[in-house]
Protein backbone atom coordinates (compact mmCIF):
# COMPACT_ATOMS: atom_id res chain seq x y z
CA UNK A 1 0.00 0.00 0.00
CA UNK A 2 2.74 2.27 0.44
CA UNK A 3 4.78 1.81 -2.36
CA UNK A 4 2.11 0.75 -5.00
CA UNK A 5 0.75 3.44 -6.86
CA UNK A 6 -1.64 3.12 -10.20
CA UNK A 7 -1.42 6.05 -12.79
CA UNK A 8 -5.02 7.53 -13.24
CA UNK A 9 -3.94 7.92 -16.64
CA UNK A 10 -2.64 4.51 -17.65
CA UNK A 11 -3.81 2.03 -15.15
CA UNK A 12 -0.33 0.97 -14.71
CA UNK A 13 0.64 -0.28 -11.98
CA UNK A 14 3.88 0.50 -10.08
CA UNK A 15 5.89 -0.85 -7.00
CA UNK A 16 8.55 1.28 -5.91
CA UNK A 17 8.62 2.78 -9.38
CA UNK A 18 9.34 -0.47 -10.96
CA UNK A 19 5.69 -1.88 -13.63
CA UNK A 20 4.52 -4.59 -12.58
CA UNK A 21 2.65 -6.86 -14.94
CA UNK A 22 1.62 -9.67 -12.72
CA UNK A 23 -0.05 -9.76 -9.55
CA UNK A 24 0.02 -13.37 -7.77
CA UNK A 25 -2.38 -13.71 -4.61
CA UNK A 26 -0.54 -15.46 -1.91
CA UNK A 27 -2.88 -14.07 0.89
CA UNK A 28 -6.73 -12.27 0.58
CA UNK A 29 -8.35 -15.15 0.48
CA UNK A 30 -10.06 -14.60 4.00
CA UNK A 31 -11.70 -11.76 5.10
CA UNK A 32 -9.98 -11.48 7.80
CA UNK A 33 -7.03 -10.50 6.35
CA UNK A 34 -8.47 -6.88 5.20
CA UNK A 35 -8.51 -5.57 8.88
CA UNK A 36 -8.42 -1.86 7.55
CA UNK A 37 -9.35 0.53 5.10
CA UNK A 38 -5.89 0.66 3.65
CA UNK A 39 -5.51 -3.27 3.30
CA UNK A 40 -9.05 -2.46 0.62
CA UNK A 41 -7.37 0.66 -1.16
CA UNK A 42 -4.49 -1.93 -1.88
CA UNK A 43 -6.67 -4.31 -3.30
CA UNK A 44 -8.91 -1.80 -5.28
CA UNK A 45 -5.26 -0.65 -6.06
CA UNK A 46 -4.29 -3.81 -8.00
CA UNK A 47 -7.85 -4.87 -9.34
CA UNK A 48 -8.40 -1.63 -10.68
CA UNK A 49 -4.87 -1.52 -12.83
CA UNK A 50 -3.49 -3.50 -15.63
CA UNK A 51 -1.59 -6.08 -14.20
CA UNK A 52 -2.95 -9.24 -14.87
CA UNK A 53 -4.24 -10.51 -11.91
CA UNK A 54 -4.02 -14.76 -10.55
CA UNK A 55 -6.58 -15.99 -9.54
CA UNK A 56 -8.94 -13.19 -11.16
CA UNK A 57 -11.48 -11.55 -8.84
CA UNK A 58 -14.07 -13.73 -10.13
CA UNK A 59 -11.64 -16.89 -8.89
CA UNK A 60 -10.89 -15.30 -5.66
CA UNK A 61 -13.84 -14.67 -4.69
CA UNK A 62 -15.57 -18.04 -5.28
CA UNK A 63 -13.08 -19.13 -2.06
CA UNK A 64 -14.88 -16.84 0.24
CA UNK A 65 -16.63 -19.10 2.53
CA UNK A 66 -19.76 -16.45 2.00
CA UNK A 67 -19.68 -16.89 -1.57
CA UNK A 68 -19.80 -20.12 -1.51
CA UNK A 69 -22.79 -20.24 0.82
CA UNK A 70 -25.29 -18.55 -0.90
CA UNK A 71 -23.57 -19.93 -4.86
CA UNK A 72 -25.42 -23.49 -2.29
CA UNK A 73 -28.88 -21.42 -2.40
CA UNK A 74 -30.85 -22.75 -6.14
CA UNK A 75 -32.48 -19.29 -6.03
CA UNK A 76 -29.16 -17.51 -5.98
CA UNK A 77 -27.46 -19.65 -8.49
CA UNK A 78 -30.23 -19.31 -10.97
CA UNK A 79 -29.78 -15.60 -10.98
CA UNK A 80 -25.56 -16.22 -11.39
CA UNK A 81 -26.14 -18.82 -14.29
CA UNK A 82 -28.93 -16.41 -16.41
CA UNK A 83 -27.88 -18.63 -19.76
CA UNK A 84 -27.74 -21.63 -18.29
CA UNK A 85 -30.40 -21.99 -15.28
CA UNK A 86 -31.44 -25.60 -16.58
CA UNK A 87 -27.85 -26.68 -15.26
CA UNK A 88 -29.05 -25.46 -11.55
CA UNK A 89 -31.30 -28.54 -11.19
């Protein structure tokens, strides 16, 4: 968080002035481990630029323990799957 930095012009993302093109998720996968606000603005920080991102959000989040809770409710997952709700069932 303090040495990241995303040009508003660009998108790229920086690290101590260095582009990075790759962002690799070690840790996140809890909630836990966003205790503050500035733990988020890192994370907006790196979703919001260029650098490809493993897993992608859409990977990442499908770990949360909440996420995969309600993706368990039919109701839910109908309104996820919207071209395929026969594969609910």
């Amino acid at each position: 968080a303090e040495r990241g930095h995303m040009s508003p012009e660009t998108s790229i993302l920086t690290i101590s002035g260095r582009e990075v093109g790759l962002v690799y998720y070690r840790t996140g996968y809890q909630i836990e481990q966003y205790a503050n606000e500035t733990e988020w603005k890192a994370r907006e920080t790196l979703e919001f630029s260029l650098a490809i991102k493993c897993p992608s959000i859409d990977g990442h989040l499908t770990t949360f323990k909440k996420f995969q809770q309600a993706l368990c409710d039919h109701s839910i997952l109908r309104k996820v799957m919207v071209n395929h709700p026969e594969s609910v069932d």
